[in-house]
PDB file of N, CA and C in Angstrom:
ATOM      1  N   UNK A   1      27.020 -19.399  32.062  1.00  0.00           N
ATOM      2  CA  UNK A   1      26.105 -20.322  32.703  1.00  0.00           C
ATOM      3  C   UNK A   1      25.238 -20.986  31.648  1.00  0.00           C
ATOM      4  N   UNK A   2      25.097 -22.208  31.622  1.00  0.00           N
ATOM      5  CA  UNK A   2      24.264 -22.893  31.037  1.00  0.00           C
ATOM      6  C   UNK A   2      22.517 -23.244  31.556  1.00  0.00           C
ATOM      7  N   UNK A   3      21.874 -23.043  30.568  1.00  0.00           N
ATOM      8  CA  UNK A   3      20.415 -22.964  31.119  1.00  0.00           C
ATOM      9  C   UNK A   3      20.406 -25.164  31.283  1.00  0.00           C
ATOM     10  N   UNK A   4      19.321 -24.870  32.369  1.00  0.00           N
ATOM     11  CA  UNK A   4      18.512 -26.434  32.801  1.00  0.00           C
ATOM     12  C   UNK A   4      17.791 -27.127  31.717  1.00  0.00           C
ATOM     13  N   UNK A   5      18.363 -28.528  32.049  1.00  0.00           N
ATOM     14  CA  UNK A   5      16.828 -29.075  31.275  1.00  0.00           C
ATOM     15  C   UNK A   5      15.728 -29.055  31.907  1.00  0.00           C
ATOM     16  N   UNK A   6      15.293 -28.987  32.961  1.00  0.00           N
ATOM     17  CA  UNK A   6      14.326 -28.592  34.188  1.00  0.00           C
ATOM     18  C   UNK A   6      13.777 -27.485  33.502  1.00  0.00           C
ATOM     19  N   UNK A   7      14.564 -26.283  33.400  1.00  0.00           N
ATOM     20  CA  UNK A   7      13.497 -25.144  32.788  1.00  0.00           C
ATOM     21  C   UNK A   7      13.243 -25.098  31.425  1.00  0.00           C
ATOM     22  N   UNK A   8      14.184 -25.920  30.400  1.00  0.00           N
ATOM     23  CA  UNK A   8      13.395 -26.181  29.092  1.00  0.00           C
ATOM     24  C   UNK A   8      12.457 -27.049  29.234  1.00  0.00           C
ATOM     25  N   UNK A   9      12.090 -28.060  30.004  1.00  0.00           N
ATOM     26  CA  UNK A   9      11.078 -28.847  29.994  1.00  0.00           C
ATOM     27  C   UNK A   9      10.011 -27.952  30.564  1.00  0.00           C
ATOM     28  N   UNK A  10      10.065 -27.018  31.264  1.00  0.00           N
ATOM     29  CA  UNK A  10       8.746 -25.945  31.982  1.00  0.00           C
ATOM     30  C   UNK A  10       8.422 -25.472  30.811  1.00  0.00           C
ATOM     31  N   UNK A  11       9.442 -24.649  30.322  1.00  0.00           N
ATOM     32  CA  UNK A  11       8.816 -23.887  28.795  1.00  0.00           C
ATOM     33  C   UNK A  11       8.785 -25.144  28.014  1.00  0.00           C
ATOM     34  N   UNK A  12       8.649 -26.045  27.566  1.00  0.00           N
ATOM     35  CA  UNK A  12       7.956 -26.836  26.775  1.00  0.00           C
ATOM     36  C   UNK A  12       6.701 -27.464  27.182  1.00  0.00           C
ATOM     37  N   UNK A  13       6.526 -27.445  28.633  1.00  0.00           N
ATOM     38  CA  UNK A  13       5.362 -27.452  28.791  1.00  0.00           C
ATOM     39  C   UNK A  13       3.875 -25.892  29.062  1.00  0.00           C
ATOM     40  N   UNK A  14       4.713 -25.177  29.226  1.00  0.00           N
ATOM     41  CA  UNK A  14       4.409 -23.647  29.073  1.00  0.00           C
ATOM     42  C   UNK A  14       3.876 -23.696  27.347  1.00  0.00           C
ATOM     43  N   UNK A  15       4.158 -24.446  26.307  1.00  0.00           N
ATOM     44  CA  UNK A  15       4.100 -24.215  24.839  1.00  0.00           C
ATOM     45  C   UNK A  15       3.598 -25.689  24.446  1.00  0.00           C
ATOM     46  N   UNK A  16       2.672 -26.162  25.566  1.00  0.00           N
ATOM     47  CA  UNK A  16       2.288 -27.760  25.037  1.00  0.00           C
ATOM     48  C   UNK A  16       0.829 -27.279  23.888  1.00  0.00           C
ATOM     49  N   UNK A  17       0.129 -26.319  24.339  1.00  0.00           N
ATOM     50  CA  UNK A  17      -0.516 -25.824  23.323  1.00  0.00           C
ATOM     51  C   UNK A  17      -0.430 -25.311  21.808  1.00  0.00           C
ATOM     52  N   UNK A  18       0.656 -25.208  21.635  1.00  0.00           N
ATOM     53  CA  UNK A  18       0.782 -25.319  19.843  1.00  0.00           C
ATOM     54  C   UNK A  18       1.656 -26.150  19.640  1.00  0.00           C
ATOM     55  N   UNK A  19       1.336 -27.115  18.677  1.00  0.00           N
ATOM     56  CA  UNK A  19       1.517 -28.385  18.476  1.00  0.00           C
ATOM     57  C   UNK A  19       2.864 -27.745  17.819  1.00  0.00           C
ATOM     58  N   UNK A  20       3.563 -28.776  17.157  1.00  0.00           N
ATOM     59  CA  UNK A  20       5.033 -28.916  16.428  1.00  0.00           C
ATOM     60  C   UNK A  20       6.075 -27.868  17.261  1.00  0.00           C
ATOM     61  N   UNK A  21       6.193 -27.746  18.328  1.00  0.00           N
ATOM     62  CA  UNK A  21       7.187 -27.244  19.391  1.00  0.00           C
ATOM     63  C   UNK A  21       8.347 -28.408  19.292  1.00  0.00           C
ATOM     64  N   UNK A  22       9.536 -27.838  18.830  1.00  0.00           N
ATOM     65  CA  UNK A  22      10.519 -28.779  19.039  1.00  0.00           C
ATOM     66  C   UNK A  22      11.725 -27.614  19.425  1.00  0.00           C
ATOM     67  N   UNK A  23      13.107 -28.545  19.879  1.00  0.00           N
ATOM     68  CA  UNK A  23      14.122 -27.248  20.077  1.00  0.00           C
ATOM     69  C   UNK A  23      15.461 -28.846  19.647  1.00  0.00           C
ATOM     70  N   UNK A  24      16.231 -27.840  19.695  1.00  0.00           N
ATOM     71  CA  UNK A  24      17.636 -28.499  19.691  1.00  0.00           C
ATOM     72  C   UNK A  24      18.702 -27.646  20.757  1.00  0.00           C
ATOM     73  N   UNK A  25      19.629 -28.802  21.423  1.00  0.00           N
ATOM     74  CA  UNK A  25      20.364 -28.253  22.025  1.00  0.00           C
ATOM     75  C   UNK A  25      21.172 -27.820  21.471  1.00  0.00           C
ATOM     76  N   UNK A  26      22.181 -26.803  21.789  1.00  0.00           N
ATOM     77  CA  UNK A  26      23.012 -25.933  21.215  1.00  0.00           C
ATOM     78  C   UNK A  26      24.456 -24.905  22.401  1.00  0.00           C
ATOM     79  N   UNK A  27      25.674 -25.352  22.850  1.00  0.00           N
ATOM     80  CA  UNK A  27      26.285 -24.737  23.162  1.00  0.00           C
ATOM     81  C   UNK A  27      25.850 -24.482  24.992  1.00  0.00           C
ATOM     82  N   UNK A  28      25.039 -25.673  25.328  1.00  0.00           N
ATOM     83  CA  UNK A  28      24.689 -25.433  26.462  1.00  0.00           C
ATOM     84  C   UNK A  28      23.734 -24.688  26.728  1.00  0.00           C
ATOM     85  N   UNK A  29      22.761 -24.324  25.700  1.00  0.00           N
ATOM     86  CA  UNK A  29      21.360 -23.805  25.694  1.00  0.00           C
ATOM     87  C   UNK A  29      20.305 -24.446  24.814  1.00  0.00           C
ATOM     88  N   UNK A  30      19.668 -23.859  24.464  1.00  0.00           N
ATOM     89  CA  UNK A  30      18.339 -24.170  23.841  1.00  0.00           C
ATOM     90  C   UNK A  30      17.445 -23.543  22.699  1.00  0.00           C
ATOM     91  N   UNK A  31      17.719 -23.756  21.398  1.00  0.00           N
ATOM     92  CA  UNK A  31      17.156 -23.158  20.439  1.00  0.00           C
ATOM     93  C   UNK A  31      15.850 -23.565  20.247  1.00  0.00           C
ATOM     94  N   UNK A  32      14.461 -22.743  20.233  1.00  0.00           N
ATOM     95  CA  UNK A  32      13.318 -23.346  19.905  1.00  0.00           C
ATOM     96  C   UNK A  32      12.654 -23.074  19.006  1.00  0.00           C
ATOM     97  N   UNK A  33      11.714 -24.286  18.255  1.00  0.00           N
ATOM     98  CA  UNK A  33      11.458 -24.022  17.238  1.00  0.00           C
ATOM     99  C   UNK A  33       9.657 -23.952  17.081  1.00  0.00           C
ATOM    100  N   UNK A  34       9.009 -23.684  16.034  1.00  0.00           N
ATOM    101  CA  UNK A  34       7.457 -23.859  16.218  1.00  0.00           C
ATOM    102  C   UNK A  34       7.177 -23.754  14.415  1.00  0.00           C
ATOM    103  N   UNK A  35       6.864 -25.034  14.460  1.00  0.00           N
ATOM    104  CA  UNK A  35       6.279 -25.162  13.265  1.00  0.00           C
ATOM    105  C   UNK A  35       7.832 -25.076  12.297  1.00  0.00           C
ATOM    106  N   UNK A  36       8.972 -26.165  12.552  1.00  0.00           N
ATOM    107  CA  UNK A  36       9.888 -25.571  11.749  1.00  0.00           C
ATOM    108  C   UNK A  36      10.693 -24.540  11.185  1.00  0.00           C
ATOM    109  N   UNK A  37      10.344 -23.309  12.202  1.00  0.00           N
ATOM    110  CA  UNK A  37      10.919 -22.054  12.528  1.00  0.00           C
ATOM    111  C   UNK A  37      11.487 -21.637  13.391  1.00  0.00           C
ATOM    112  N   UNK A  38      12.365 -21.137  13.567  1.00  0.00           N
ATOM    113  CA  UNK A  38      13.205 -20.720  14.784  1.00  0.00           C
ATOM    114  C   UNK A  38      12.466 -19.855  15.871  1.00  0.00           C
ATOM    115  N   UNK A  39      11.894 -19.754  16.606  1.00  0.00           N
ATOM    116  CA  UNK A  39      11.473 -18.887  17.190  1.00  0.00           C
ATOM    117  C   UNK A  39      11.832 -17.795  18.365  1.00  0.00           C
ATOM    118  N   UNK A  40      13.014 -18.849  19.409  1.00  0.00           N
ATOM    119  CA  UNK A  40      14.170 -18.182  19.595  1.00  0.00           C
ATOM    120  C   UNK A  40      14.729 -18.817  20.950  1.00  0.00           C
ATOM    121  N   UNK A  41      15.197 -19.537  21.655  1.00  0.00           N
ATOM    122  CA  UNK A  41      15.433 -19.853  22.763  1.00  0.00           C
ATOM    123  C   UNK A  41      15.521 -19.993  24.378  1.00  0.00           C
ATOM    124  N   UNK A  42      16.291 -20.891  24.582  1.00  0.00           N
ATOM    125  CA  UNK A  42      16.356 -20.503  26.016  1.00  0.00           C
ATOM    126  C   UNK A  42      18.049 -20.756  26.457  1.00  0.00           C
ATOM    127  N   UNK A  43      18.558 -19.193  27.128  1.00  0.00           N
ATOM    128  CA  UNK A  43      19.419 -18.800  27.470  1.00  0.00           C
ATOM    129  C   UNK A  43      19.417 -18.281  28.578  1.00  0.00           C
ATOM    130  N   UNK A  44      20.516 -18.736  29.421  1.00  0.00           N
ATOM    131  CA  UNK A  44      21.065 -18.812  30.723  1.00  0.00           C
ATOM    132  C   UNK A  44      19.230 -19.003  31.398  1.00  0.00           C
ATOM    133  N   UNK A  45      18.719 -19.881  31.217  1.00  0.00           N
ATOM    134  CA  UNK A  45      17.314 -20.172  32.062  1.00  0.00           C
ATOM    135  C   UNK A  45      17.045 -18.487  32.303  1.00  0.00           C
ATOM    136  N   UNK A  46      16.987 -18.086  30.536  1.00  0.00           N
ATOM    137  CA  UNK A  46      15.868 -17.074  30.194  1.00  0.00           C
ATOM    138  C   UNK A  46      15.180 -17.464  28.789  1.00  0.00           C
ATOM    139  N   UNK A  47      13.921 -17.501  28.583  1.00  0.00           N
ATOM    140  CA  UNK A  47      13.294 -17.708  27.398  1.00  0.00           C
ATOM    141  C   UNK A  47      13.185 -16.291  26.422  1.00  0.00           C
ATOM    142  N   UNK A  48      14.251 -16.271  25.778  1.00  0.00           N
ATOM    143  CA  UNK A  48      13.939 -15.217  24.805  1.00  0.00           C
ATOM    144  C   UNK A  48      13.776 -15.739  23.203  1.00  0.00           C
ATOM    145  N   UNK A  49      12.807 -14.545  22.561  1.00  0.00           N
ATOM    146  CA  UNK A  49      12.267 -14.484  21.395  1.00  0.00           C
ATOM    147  C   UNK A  49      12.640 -13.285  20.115  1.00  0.00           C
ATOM    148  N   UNK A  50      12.107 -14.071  19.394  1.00  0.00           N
ATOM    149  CA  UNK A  50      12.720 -12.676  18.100  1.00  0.00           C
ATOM    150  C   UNK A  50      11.993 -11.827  18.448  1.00  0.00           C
ATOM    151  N   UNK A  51      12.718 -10.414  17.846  1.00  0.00           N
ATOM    152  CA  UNK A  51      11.900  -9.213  18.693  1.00  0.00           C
ATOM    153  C   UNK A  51      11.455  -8.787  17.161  1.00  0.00           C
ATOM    154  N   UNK A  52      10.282  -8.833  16.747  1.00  0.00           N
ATOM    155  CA  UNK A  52       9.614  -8.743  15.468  1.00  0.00           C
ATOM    156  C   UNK A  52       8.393  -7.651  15.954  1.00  0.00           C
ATOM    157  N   UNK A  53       7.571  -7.302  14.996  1.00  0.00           N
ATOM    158  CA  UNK A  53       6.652  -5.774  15.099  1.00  0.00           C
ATOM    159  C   UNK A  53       5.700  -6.968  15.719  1.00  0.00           C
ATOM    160  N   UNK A  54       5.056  -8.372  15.422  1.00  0.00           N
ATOM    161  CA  UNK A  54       4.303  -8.861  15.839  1.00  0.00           C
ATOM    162  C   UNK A  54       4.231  -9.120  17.193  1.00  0.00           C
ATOM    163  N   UNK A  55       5.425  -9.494  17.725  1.00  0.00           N
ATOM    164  CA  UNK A  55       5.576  -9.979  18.989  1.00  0.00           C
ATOM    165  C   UNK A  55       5.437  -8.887  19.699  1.00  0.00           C
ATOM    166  N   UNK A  56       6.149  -7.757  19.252  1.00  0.00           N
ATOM    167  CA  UNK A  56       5.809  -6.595  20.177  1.00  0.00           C
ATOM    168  C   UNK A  56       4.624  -6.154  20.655  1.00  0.00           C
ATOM    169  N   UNK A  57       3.553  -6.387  19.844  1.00  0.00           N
ATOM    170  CA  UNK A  57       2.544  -5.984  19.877  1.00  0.00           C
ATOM    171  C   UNK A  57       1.649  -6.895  20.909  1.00  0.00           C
ATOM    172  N   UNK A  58       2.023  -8.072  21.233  1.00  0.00           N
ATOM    173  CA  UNK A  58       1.727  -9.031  21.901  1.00  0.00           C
ATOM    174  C   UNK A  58       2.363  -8.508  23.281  1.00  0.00           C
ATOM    175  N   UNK A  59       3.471  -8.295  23.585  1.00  0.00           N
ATOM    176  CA  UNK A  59       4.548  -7.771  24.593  1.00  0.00           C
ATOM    177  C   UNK A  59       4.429  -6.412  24.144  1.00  0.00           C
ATOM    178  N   UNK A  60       4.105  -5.163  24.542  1.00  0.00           N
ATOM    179  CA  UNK A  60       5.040  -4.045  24.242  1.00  0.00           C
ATOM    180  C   UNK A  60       5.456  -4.104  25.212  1.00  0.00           C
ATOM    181  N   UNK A  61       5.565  -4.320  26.276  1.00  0.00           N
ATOM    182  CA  UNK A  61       6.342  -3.881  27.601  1.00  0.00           C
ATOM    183  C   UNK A  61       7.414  -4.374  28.501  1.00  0.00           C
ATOM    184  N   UNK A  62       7.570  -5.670  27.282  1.00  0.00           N
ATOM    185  CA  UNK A  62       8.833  -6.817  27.816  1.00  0.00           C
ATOM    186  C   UNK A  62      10.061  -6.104  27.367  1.00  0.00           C
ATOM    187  N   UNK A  63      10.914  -6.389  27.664  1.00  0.00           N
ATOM    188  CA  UNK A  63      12.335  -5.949  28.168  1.00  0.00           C
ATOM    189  C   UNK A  63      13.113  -6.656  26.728  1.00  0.00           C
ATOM    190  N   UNK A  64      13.737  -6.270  26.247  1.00  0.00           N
ATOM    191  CA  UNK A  64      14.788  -6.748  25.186  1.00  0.00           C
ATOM    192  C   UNK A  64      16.132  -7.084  26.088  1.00  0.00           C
ATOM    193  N   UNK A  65      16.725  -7.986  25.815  1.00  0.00           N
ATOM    194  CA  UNK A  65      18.046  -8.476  26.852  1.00  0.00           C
ATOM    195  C   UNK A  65      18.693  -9.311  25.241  1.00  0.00           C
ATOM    196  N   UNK A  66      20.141  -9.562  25.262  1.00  0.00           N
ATOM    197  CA  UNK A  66      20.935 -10.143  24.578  1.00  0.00           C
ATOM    198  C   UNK A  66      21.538 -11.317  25.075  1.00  0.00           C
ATOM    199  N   UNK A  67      21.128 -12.681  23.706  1.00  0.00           N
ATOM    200  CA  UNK A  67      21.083 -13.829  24.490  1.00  0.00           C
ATOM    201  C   UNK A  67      22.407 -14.239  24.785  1.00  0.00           C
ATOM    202  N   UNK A  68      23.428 -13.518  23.995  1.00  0.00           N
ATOM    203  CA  UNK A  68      24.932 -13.867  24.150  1.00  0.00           C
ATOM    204  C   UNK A  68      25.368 -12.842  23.449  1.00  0.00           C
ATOM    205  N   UNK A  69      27.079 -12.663  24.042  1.00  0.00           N
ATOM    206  CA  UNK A  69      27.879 -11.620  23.050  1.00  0.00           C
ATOM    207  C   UNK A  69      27.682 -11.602  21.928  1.00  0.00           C
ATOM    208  N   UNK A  70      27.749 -10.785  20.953  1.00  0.00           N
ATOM    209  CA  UNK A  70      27.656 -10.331  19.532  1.00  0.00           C
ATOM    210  C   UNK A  70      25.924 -11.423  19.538  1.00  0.00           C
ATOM    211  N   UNK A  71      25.161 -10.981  19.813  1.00  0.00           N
ATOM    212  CA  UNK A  71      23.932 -11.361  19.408  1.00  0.00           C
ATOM    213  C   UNK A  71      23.140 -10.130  18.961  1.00  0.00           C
ATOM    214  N   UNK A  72      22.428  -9.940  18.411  1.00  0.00           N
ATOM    215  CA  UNK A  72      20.673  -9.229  18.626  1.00  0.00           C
ATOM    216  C   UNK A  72      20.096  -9.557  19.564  1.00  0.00           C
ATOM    217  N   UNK A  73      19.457  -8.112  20.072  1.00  0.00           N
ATOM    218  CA  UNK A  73      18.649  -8.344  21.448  1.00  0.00           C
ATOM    219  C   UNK A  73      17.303  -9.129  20.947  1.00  0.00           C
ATOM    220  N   UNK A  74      16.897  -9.859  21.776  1.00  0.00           N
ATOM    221  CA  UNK A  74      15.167 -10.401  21.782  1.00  0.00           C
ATOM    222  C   UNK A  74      14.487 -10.166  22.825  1.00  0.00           C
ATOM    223  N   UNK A  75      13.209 -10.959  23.012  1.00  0.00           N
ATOM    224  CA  UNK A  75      12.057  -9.900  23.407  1.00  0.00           C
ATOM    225  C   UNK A  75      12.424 -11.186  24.911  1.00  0.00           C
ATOM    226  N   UNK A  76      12.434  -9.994  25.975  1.00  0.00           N
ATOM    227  CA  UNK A  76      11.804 -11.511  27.300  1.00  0.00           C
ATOM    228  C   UNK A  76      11.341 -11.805  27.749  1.00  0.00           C
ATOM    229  N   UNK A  77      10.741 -12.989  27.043  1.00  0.00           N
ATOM    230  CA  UNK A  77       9.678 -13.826  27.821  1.00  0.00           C
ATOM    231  C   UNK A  77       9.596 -13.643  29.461  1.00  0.00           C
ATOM    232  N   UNK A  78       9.247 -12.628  30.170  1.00  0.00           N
ATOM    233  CA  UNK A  78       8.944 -12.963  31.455  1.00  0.00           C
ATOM    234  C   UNK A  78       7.773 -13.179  32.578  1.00  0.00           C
ATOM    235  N   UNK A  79       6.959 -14.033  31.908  1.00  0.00           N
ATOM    236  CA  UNK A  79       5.777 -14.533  32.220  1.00  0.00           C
ATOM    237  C   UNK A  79       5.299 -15.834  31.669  1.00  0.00           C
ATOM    238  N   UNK A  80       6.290 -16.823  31.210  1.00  0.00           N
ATOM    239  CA  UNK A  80       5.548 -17.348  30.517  1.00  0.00           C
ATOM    240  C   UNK A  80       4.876 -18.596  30.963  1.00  0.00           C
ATOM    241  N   UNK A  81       4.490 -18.163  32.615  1.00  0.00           N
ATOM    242  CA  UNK A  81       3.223 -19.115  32.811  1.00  0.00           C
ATOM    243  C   UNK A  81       1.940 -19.110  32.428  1.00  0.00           C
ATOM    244  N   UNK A  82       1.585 -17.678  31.729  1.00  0.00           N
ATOM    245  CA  UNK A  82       0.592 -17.260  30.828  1.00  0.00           C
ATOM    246  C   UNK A  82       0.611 -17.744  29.438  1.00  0.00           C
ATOM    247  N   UNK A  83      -0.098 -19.159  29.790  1.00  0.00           N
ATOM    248  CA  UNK A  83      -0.192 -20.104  28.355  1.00  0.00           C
ATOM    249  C   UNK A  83      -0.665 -19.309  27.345  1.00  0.00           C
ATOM    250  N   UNK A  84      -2.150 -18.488  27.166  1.00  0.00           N
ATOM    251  CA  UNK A  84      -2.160 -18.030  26.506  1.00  0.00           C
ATOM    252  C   UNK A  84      -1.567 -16.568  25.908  1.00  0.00           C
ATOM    253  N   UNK A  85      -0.948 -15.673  26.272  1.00  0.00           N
ATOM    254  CA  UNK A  85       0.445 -14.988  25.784  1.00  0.00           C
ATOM    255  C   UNK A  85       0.947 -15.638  25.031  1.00  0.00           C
ATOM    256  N   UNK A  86       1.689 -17.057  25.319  1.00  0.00           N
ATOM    257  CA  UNK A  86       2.484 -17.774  24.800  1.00  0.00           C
ATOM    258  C   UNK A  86       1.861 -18.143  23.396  1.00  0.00           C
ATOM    259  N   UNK A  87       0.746 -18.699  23.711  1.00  0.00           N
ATOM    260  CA  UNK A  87       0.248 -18.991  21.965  1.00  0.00           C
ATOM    261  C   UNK A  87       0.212 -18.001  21.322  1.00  0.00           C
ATOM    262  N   UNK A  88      -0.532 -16.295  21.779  1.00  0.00           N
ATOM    263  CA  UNK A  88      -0.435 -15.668  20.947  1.00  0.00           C
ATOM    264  C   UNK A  88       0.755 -15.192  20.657  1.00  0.00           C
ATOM    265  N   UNK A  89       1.498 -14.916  21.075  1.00  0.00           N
ATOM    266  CA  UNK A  89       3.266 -14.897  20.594  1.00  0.00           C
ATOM    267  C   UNK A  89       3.576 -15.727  20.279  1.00  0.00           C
ATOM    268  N   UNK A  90       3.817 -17.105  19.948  1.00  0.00           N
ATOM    269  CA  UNK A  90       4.132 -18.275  19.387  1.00  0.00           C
ATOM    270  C   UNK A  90       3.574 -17.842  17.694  1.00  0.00           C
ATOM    271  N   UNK A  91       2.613 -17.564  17.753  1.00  0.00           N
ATOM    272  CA  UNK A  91       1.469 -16.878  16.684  1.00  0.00           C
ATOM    273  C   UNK A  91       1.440 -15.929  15.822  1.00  0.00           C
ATOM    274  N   UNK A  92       2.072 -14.838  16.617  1.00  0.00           N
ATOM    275  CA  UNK A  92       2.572 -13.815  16.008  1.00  0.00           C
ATOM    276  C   UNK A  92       3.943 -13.594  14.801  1.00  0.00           C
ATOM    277  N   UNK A  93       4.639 -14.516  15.999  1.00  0.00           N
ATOM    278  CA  UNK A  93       6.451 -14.695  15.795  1.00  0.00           C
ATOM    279  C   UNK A  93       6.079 -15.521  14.058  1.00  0.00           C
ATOM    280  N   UNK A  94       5.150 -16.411  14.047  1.00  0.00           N
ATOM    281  CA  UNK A  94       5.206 -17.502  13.050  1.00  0.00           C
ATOM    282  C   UNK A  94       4.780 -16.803  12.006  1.00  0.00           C
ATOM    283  N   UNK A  95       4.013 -15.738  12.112  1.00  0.00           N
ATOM    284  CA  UNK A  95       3.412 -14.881  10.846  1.00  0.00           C
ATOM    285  C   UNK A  95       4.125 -13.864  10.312  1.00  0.00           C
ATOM    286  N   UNK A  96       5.435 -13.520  10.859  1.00  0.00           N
ATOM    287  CA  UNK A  96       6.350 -12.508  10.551  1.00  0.00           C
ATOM    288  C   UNK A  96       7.663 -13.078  10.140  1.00  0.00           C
ATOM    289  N   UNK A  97       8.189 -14.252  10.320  1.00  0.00           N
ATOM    290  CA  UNK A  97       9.376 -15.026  10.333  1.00  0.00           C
ATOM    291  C   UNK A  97       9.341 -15.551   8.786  1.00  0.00           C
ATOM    292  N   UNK A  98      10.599 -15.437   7.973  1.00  0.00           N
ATOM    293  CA  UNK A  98      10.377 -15.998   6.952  1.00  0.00           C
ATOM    294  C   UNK A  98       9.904 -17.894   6.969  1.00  0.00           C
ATOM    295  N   UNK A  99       9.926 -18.118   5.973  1.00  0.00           N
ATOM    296  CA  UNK A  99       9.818 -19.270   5.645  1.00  0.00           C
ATOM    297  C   UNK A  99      10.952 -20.441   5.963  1.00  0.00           C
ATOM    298  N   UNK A 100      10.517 -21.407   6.717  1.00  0.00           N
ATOM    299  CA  UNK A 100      11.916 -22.599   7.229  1.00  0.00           C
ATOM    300  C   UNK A 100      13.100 -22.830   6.256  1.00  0.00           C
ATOM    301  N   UNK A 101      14.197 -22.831   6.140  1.00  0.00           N
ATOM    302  CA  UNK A 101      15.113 -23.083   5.208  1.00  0.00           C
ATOM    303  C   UNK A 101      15.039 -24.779   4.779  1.00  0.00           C
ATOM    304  N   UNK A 102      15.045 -24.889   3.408  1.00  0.00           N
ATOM    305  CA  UNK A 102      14.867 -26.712   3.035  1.00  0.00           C
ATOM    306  C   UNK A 102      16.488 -27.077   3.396  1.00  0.00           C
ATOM    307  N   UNK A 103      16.031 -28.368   4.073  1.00  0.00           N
ATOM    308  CA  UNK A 103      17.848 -29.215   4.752  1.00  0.00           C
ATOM    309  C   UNK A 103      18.193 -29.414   2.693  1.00  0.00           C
ATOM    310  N   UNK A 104      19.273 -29.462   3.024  1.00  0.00           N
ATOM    311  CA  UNK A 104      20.427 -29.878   1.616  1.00  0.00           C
ATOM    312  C   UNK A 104      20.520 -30.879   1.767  1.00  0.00           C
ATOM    313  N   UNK A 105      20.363 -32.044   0.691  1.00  0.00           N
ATOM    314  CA  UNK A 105      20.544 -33.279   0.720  1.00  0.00           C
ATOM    315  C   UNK A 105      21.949 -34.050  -0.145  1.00  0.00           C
TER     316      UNK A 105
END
């Protein structure tokens, strides 16, 4: 099943509070990004995230689910009408994630 643009546009407006939110489509889902970092998507119209010590700490009690076969589990977003959660996990994720890879020219 392929996730909506209907519910990526909710979670992009769910994340209108930290600025440089962008995503790219991908395979009939939704990779998202914050601040030029991956932060982690939206699959089958579920918003999941990297499951990092930061985010956890933001979530300990969210559910890890796998966004596709042979993936790593991430953390799931299941609340994320709670704008602020969202920033502080948006927040967290960005302080633990390496550094954006430079495009090859």
């Amino acid at each position: 099943m392929s996730s909506t643009r209907e519910y990526l546009d909710f979670i992009l407006d769910q994340l209108s509070e930290c600025e440089e939110i962008s995503f790219r489509a991908m395979f009939g889902e939704y990779v998202i990004y914050y601040r030029s970092k991956v932060i982690g998507g939206i699959y089958d119209n579920r918003f999941l995230v990297k499951n990092t010590k930061s985010a956890r700490v933001v979530m300990p009690e969210a559910e890890l689910e796998i966004p596709y076969e042979g993936a790593k589990e991430m953390i799931l977003v299941d609340e994320p009408e709670n704008r602020e959660i969202m920033k502080d996990l948006l927040n967290a994720l960005y302080a633990d994630l390496p550094p954006a890879k430079k495009k090859k020219s």
